[in-house]
N, C-alpha and C. Protein backbone atom coordinates (compact mmCIF):
# COMPACT_ATOMS: atom_id res chain seq x y z
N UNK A 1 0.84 -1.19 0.00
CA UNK A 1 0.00 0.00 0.00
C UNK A 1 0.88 1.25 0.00
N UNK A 2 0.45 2.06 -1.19
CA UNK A 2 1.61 3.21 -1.22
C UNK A 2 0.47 4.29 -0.58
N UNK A 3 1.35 5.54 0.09
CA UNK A 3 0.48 6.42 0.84
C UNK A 3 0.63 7.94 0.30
N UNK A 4 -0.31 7.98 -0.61
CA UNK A 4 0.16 9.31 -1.30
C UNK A 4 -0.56 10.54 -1.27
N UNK A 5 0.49 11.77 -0.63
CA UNK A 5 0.02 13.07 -0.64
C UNK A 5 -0.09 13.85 -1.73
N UNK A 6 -0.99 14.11 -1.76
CA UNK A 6 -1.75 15.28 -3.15
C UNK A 6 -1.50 16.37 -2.66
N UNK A 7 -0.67 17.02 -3.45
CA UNK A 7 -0.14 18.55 -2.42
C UNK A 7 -0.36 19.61 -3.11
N UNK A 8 -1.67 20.36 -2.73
CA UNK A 8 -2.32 21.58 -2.52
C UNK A 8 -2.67 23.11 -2.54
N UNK A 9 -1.07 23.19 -1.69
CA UNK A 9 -0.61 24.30 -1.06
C UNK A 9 0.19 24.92 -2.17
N UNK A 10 -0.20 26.42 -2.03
CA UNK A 10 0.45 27.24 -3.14
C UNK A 10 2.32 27.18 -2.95
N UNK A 11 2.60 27.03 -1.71
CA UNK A 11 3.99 27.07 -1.41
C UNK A 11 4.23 25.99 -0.35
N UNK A 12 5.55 24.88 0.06
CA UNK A 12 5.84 24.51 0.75
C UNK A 12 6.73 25.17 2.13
N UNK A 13 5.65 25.44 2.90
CA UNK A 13 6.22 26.64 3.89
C UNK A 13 6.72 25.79 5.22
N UNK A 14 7.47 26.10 6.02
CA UNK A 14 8.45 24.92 7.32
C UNK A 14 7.05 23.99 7.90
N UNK A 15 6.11 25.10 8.10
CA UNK A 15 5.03 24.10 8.68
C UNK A 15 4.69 22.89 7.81
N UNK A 16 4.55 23.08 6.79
CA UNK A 16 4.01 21.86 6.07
C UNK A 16 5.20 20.70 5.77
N UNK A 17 6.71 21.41 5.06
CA UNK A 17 7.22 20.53 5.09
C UNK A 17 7.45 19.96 6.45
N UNK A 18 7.86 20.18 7.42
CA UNK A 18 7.54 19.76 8.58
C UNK A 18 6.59 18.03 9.06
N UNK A 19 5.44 18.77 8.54
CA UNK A 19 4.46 17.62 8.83
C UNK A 19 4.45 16.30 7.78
N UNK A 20 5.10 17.04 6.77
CA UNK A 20 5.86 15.91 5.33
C UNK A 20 6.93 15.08 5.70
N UNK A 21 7.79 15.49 6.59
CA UNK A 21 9.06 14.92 7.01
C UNK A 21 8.53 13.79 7.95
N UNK A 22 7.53 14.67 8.93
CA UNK A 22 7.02 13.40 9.25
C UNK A 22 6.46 12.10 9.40
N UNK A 23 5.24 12.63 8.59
CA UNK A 23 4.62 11.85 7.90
C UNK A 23 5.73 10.43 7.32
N UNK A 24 7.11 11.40 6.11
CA UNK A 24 7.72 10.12 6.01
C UNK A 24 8.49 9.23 6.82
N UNK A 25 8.60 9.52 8.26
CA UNK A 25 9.47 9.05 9.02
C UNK A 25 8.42 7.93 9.23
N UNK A 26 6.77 8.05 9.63
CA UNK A 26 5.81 7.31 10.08
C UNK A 26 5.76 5.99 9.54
N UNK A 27 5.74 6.25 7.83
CA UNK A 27 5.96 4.71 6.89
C UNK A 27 6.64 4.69 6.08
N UNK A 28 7.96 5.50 6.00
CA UNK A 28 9.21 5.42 5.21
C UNK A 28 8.74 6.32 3.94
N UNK A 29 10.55 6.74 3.46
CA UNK A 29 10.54 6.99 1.92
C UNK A 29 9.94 6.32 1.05
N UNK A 30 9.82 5.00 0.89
CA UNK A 30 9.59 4.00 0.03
C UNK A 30 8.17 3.68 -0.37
N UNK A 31 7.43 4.34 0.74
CA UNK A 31 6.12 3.67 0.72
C UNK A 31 5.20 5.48 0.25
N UNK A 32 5.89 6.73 0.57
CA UNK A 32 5.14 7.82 0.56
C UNK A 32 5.40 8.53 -0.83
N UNK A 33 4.67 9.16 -1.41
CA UNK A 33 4.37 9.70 -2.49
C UNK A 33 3.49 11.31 -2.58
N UNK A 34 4.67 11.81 -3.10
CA UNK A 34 4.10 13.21 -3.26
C UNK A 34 3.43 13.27 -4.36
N UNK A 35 2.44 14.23 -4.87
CA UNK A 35 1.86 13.86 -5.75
C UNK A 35 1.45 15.40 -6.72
N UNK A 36 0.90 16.12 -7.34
CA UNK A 36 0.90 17.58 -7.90
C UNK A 36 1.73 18.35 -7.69
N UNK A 37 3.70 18.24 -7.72
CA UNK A 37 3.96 18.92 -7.16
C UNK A 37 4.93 19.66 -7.97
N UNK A 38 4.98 20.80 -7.74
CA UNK A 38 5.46 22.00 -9.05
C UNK A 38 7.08 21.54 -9.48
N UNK A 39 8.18 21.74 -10.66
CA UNK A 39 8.58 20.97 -10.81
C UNK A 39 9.85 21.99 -10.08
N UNK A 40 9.99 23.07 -9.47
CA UNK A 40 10.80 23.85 -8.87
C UNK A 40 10.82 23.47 -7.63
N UNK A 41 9.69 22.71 -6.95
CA UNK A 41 9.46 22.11 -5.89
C UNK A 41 10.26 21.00 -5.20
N UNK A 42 10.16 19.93 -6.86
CA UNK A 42 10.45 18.88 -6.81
C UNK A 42 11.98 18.77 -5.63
N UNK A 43 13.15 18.95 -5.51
CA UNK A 43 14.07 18.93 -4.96
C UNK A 43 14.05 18.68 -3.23
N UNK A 44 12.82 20.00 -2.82
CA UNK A 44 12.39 20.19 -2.09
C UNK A 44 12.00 18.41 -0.63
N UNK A 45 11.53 17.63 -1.69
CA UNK A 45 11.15 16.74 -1.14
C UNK A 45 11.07 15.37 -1.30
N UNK A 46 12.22 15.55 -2.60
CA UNK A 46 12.76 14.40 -3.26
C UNK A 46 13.54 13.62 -2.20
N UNK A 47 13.88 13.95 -0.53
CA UNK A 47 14.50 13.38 0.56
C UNK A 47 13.37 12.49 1.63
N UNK A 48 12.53 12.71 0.94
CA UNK A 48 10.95 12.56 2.56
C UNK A 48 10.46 11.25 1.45
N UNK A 49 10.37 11.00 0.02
CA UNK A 49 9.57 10.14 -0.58
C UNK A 49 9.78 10.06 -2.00
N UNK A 50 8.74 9.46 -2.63
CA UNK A 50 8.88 9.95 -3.95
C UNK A 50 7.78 11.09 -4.48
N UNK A 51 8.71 11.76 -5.36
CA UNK A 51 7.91 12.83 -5.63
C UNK A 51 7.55 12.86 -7.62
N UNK A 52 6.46 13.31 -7.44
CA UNK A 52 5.72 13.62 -9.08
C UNK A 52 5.30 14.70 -9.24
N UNK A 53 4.82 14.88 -10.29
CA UNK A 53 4.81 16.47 -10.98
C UNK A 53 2.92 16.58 -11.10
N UNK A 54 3.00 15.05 -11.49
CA UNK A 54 1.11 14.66 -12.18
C UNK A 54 0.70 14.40 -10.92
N UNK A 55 -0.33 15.11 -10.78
CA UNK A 55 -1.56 14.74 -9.90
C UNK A 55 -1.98 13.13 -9.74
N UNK A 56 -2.29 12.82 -8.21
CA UNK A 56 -2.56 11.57 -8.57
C UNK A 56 -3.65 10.55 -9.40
N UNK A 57 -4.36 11.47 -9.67
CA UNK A 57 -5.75 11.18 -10.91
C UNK A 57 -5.03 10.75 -12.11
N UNK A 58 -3.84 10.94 -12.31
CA UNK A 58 -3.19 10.60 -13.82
C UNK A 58 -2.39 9.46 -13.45
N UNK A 59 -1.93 8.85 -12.41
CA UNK A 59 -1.22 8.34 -11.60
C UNK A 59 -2.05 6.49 -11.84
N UNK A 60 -2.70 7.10 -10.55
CA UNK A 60 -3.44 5.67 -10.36
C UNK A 60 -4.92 5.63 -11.01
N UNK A 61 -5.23 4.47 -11.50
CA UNK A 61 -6.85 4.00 -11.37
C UNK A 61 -7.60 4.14 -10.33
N UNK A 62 -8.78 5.23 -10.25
CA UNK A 62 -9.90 6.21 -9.28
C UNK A 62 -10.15 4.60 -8.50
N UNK A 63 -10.33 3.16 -9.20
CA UNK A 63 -10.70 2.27 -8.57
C UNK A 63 -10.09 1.31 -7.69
N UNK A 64 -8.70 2.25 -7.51
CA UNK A 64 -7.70 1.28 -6.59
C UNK A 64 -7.48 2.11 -5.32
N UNK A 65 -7.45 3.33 -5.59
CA UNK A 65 -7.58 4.20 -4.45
C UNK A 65 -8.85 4.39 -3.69
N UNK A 66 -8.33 4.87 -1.77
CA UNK A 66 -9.00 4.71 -1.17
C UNK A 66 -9.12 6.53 -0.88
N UNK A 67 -9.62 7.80 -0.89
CA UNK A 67 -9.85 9.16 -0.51
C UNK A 67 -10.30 9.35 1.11
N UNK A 68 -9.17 9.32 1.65
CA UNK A 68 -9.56 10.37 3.22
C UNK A 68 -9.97 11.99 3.21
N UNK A 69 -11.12 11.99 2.95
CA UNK A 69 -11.87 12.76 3.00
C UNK A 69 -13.05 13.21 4.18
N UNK A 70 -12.34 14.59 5.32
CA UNK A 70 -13.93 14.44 6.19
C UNK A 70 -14.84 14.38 6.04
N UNK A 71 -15.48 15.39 4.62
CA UNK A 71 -16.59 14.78 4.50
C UNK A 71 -17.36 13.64 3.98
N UNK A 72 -16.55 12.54 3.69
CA UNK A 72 -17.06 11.37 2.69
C UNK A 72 -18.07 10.55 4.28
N UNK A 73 -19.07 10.20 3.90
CA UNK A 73 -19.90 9.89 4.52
C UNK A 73 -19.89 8.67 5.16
N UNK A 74 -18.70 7.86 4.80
CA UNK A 74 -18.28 6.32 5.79
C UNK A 74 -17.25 6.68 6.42
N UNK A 75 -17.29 6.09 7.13
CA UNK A 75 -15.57 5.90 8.32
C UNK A 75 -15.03 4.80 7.45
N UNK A 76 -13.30 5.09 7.61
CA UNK A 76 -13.08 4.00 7.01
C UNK A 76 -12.72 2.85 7.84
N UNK A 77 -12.08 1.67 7.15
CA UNK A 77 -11.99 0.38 7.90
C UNK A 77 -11.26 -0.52 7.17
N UNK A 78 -10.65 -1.60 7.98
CA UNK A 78 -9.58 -2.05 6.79
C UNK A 78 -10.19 -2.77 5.80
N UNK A 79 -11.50 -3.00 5.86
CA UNK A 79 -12.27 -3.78 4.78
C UNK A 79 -12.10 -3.36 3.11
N UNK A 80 -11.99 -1.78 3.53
CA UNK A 80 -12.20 -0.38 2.42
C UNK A 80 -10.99 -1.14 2.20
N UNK A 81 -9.83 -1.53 2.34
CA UNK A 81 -8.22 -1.42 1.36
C UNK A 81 -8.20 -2.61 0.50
N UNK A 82 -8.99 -3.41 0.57
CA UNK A 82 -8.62 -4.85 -0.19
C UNK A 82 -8.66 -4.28 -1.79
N UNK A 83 -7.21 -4.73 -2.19
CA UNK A 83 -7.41 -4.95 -3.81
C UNK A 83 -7.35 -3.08 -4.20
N UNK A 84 -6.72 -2.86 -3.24
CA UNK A 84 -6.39 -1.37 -3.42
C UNK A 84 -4.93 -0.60 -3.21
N UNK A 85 -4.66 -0.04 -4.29
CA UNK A 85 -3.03 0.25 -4.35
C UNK A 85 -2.64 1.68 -3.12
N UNK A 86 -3.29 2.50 -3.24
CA UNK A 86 -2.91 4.09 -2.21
C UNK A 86 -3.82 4.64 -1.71
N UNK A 87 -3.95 5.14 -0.48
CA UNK A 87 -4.42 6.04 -0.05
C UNK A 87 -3.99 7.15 -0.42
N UNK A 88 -5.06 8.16 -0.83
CA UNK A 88 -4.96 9.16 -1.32
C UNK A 88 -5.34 10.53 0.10
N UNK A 89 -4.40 10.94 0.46
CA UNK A 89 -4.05 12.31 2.02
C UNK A 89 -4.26 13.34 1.15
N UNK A 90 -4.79 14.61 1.20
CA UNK A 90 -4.87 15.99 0.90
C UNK A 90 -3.90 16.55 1.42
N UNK A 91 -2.50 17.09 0.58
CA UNK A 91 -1.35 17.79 1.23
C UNK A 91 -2.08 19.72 1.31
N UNK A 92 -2.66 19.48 2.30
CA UNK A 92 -3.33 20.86 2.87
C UNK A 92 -3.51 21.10 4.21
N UNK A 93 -2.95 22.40 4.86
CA UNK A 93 -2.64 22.89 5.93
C UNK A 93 -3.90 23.04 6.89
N UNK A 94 -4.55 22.61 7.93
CA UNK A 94 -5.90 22.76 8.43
C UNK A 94 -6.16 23.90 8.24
N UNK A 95 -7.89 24.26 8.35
CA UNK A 95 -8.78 25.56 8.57
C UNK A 95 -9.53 25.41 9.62
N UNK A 96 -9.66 25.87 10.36
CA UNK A 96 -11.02 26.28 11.60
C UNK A 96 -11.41 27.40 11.25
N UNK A 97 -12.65 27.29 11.16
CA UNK A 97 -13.25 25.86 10.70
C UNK A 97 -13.02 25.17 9.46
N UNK A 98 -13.45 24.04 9.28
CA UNK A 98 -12.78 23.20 7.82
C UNK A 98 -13.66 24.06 6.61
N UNK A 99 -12.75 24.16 5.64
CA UNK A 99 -13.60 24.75 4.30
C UNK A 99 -13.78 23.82 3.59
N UNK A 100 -13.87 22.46 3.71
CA UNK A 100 -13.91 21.53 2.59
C UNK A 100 -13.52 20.89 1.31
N UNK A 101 -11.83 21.90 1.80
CA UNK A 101 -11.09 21.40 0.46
C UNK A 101 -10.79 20.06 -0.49
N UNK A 102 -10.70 19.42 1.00
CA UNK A 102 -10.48 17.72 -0.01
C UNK A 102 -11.62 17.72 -0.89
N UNK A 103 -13.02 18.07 -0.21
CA UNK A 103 -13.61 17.08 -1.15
C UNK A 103 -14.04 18.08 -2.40
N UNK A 104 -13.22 19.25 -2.37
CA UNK A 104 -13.45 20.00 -3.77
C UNK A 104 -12.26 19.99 -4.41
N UNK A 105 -11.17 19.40 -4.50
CA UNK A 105 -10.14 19.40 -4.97
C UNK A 105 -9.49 18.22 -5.00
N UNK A 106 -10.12 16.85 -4.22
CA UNK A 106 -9.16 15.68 -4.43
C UNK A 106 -10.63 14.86 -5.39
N UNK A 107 -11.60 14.57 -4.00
CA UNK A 107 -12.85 13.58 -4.26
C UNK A 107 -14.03 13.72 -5.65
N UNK A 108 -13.88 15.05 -5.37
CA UNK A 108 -14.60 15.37 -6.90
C UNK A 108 -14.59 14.99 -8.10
N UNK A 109 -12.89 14.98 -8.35
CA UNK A 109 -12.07 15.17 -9.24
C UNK A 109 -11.73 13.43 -9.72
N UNK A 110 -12.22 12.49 -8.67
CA UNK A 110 -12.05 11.28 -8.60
C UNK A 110 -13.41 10.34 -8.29
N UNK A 111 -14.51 10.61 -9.01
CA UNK A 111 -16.17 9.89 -8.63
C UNK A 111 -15.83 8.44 -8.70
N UNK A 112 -15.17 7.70 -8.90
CA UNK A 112 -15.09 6.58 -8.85
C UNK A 112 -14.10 6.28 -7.83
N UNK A 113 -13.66 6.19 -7.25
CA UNK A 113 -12.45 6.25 -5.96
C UNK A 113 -13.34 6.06 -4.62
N UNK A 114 -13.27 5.63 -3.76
CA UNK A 114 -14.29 5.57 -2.87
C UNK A 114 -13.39 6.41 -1.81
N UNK A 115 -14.34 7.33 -1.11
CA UNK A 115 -13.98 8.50 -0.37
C UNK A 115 -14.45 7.66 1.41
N UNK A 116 -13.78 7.85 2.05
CA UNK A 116 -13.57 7.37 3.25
C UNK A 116 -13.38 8.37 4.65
N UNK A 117 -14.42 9.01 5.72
CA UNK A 117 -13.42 10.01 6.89
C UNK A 117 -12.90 8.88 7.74
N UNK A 118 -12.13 9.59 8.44
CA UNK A 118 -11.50 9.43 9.66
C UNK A 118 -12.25 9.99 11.03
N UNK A 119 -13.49 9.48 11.28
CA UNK A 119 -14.09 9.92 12.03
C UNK A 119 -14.57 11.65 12.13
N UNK A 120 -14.86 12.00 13.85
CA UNK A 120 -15.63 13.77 13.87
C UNK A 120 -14.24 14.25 13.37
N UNK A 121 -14.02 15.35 13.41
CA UNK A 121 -12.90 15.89 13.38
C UNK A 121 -11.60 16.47 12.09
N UNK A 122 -11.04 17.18 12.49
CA UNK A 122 -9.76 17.23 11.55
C UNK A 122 -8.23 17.15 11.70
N UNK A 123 -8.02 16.20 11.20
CA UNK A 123 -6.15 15.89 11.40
C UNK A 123 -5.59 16.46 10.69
N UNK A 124 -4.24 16.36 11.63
CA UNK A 124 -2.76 16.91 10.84
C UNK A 124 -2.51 15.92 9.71
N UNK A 125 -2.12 16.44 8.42
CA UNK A 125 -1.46 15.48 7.44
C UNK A 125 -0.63 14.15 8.06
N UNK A 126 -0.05 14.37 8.70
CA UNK A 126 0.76 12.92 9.48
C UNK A 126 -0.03 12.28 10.42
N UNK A 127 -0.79 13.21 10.60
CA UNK A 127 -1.74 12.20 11.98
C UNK A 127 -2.58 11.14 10.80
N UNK A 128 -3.47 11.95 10.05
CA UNK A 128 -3.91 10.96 9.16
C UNK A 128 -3.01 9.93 8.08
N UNK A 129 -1.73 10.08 8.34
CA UNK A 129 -1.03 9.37 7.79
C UNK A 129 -0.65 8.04 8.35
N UNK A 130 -0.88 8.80 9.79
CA UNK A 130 -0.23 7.69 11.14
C UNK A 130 -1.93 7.01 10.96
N UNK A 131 -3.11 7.22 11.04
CA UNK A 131 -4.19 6.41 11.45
C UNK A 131 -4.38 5.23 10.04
N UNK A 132 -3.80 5.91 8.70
CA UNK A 132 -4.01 5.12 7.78
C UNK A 132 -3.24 3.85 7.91
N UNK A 133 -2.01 4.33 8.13
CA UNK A 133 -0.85 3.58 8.16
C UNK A 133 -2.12 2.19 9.61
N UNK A 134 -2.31 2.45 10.45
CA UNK A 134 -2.94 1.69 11.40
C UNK A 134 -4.22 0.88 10.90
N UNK A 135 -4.86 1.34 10.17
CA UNK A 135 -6.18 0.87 9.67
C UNK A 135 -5.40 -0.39 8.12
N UNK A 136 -4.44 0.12 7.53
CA UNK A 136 -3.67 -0.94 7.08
C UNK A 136 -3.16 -2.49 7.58
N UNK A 137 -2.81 -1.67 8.65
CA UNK A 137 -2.32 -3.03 9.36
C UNK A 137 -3.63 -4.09 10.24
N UNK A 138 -4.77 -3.26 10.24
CA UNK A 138 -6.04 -4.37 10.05
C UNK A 138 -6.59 -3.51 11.75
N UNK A 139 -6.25 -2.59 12.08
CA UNK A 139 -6.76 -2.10 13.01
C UNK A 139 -8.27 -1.25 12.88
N UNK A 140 -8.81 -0.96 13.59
CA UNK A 140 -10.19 -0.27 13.67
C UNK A 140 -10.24 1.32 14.15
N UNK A 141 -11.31 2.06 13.42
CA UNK A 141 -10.88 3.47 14.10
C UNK A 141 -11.35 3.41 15.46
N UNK A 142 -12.00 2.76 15.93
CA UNK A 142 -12.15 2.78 17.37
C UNK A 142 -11.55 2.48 18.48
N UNK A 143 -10.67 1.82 17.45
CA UNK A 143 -9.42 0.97 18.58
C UNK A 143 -8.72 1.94 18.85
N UNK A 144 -8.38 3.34 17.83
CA UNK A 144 -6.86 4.03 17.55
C UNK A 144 -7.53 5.09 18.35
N UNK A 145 -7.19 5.59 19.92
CA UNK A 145 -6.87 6.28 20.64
C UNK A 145 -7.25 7.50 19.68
N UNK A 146 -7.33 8.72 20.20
CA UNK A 146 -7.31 10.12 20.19
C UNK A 146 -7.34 11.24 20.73
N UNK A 147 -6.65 12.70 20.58
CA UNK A 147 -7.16 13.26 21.59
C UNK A 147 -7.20 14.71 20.73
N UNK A 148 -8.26 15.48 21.42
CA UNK A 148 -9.08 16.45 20.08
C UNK A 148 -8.22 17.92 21.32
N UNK A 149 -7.69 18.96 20.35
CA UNK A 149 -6.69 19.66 20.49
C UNK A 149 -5.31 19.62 21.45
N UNK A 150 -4.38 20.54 21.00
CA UNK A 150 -3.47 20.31 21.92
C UNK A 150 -2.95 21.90 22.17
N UNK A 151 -2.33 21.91 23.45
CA UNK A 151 -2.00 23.20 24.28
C UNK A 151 -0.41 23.11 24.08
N UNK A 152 0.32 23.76 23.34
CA UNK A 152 1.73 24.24 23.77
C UNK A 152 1.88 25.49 24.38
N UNK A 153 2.62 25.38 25.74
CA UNK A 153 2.71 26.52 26.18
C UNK A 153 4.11 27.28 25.43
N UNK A 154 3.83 28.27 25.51
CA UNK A 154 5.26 29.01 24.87
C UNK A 154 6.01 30.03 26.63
N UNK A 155 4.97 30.34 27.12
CA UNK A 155 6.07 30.87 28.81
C UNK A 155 4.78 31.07 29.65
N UNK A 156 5.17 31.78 30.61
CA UNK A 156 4.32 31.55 31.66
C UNK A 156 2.92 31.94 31.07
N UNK A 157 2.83 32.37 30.41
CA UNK A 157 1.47 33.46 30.40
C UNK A 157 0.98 33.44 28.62
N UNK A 158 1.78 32.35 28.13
CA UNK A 158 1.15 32.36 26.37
C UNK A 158 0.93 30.71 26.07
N UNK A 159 0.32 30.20 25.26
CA UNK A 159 0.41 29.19 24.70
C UNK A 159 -0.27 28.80 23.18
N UNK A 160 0.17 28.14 22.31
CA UNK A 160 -0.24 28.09 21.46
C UNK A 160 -1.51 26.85 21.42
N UNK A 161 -2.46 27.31 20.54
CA UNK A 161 -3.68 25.69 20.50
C UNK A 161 -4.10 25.53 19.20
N UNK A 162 -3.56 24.38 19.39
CA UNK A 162 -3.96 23.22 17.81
C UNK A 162 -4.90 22.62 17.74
N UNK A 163 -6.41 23.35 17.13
CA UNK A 163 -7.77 22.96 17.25
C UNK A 163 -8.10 21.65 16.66
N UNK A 164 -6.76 20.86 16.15
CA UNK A 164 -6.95 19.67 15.38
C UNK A 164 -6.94 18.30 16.10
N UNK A 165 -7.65 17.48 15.75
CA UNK A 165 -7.44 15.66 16.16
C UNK A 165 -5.98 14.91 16.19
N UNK A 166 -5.46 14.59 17.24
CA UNK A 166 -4.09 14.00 17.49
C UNK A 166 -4.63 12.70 17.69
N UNK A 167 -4.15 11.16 16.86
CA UNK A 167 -3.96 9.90 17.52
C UNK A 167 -3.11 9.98 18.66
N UNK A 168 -3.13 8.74 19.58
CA UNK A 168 -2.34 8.99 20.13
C UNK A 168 -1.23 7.65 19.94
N UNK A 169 -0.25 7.43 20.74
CA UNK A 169 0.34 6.09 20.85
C UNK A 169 0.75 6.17 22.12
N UNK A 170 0.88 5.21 22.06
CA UNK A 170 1.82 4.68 24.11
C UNK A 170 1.41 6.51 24.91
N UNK A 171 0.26 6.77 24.67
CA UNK A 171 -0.64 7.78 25.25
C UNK A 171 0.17 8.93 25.30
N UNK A 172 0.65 9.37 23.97
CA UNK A 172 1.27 10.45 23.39
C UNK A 172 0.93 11.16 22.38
N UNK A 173 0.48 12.73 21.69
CA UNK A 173 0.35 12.58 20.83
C UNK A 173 1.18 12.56 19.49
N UNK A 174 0.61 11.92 18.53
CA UNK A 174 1.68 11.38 17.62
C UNK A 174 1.43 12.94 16.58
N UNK A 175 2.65 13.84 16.74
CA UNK A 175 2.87 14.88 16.37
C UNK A 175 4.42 15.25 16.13
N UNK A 176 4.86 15.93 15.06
CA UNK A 176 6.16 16.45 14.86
C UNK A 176 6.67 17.11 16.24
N UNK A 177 7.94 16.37 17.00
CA UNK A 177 8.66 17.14 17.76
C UNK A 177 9.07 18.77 17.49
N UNK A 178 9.59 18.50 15.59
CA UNK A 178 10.50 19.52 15.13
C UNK A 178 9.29 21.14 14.70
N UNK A 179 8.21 20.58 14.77
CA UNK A 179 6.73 21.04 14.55
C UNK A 179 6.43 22.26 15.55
N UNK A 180 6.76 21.38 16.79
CA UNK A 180 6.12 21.59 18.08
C UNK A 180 7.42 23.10 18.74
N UNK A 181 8.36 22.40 18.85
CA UNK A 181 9.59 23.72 18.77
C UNK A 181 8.93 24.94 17.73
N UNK A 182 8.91 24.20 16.50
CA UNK A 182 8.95 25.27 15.50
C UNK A 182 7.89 26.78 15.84
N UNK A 183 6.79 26.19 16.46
CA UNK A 183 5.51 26.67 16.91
C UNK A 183 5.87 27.63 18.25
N UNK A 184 6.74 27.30 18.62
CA UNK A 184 7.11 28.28 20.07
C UNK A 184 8.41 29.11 20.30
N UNK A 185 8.63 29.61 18.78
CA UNK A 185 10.20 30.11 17.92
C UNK A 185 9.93 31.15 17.64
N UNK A 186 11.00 31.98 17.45
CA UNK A 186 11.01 33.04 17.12
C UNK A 186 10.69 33.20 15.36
N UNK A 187 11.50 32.24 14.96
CA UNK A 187 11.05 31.42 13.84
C UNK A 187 10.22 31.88 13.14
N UNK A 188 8.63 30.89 13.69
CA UNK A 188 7.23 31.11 13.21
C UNK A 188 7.10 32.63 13.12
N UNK A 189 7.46 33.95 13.84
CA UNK A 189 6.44 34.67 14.04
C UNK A 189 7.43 35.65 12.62
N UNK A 190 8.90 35.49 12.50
CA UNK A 190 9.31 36.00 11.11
C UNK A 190 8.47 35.80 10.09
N UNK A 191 8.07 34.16 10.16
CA UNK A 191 7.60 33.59 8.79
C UNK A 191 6.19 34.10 8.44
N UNK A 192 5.66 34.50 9.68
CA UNK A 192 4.18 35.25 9.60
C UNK A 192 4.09 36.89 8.88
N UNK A 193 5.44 37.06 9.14
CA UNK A 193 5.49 38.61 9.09
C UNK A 193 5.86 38.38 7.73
N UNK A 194 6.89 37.79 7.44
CA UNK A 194 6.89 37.43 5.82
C UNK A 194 6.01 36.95 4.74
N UNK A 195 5.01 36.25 5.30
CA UNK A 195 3.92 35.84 4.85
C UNK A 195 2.98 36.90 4.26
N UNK A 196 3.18 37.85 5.50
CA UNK A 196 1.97 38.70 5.64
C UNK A 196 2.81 39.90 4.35
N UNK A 197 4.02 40.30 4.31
CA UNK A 197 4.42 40.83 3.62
C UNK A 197 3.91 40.72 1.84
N UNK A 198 4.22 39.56 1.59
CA UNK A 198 3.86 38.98 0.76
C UNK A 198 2.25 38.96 -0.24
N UNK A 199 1.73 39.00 1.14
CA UNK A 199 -0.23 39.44 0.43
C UNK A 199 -0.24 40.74 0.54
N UNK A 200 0.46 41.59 1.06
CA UNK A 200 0.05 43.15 0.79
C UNK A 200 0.76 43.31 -0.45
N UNK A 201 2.03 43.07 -0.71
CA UNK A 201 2.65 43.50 -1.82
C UNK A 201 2.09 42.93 -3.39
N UNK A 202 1.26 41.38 -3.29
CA UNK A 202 -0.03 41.03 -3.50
C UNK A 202 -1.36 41.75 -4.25
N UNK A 203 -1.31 42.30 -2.87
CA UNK A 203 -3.05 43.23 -3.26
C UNK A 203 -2.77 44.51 -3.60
């Protein structure tokens, strides 16, 4: 079972690659697959997996793939993988609230593919990477632990909150260490200001 991200995002910014790195640490280079990804990009992430230029609709047959999608109206289960080559992940950064991108930009685009959630909620790209990776190995979503946001404190009196769904493991959540630093850095708040630079000069 290859596990492939359809990637989204106008730019690969630390947060995302971030959650890419992880993601490939979860089920290896070998098994993860980038998938729409610009060809200036390519370099970028030619270290985390394999990477392609074509979308995965040109890729695989709609009838071998499985779409993690919140809104697809079944939970999935390992029943959904038989006789099926990839899971198909949305390489897209959460919204609170969710705007419904997967299923206007992956599931749509794929009517024959059977679209599958991951229960209430919305995961990090690796978290849903980590639950797929589990539901592969013949596990149940009910079995796989969770825990719905998380609190980093940054000092006495600030903390950051991640309104998203964490699995957990050995009652941890299964989240980027390098993520979690990154989030309480001086870092992040450049990259915001640069960000922000960027849409005024923009508009």
């Amino acid at each position: 079972m290859l596990f492939v991200i359809e990637h989204l995002e106008p730019e690969i910014s630390k947060w995302l690659y971030l959650e890419y790195k992880h993601a490939s640490k979860i089920v290896g280079e070998d098994r993860l697959v980038f998938t729409n990804v610009k060809k200036e990009d390519v370099n970028i992430l030619s270290n985390l997996g394999i990477v392609k230029s074509e979308s995965f609709i040109e890729i695989f047959n709609q009838r071998k793939v499985v779409i993690l999608d919140p809104k697809a109206k079944e939970r999935i289960k390992p029943e959904d993988l038989e006789k099926k080559e990839a899971i198909i992940i949305g390489g897209i950064l959460g919204d609170h609230p969710p705007r419904g991108r997967t299923r206007k930009l992956i599931t749509l685009r794929a009517p024959e593919a059977a679209a599958r959630n991951l229960g209430k909620g919305q995961f990090s790209i690796d978290g849903a990477v980590y639950i797929a990776k589990m539901i592969c190995e013949g596990f149940r979503l009910e079995d796989i632990p969770i825990k719905r946001g998380l609190y980093i404190k940054i000092n006495e009196r600030a903390e950051v909150h991640l309104p998203y769904v964490y699995p957990l493991k050995d009652g941890k959540p299964v989240v980027s260490e390098e993520l979690l630093k990154y989030l309480v850095s001086e870092e992040i708040v450049k990259d915001k200001e640069k960000l922000l630079r960027g849409h005024i000069a923009r508009s």
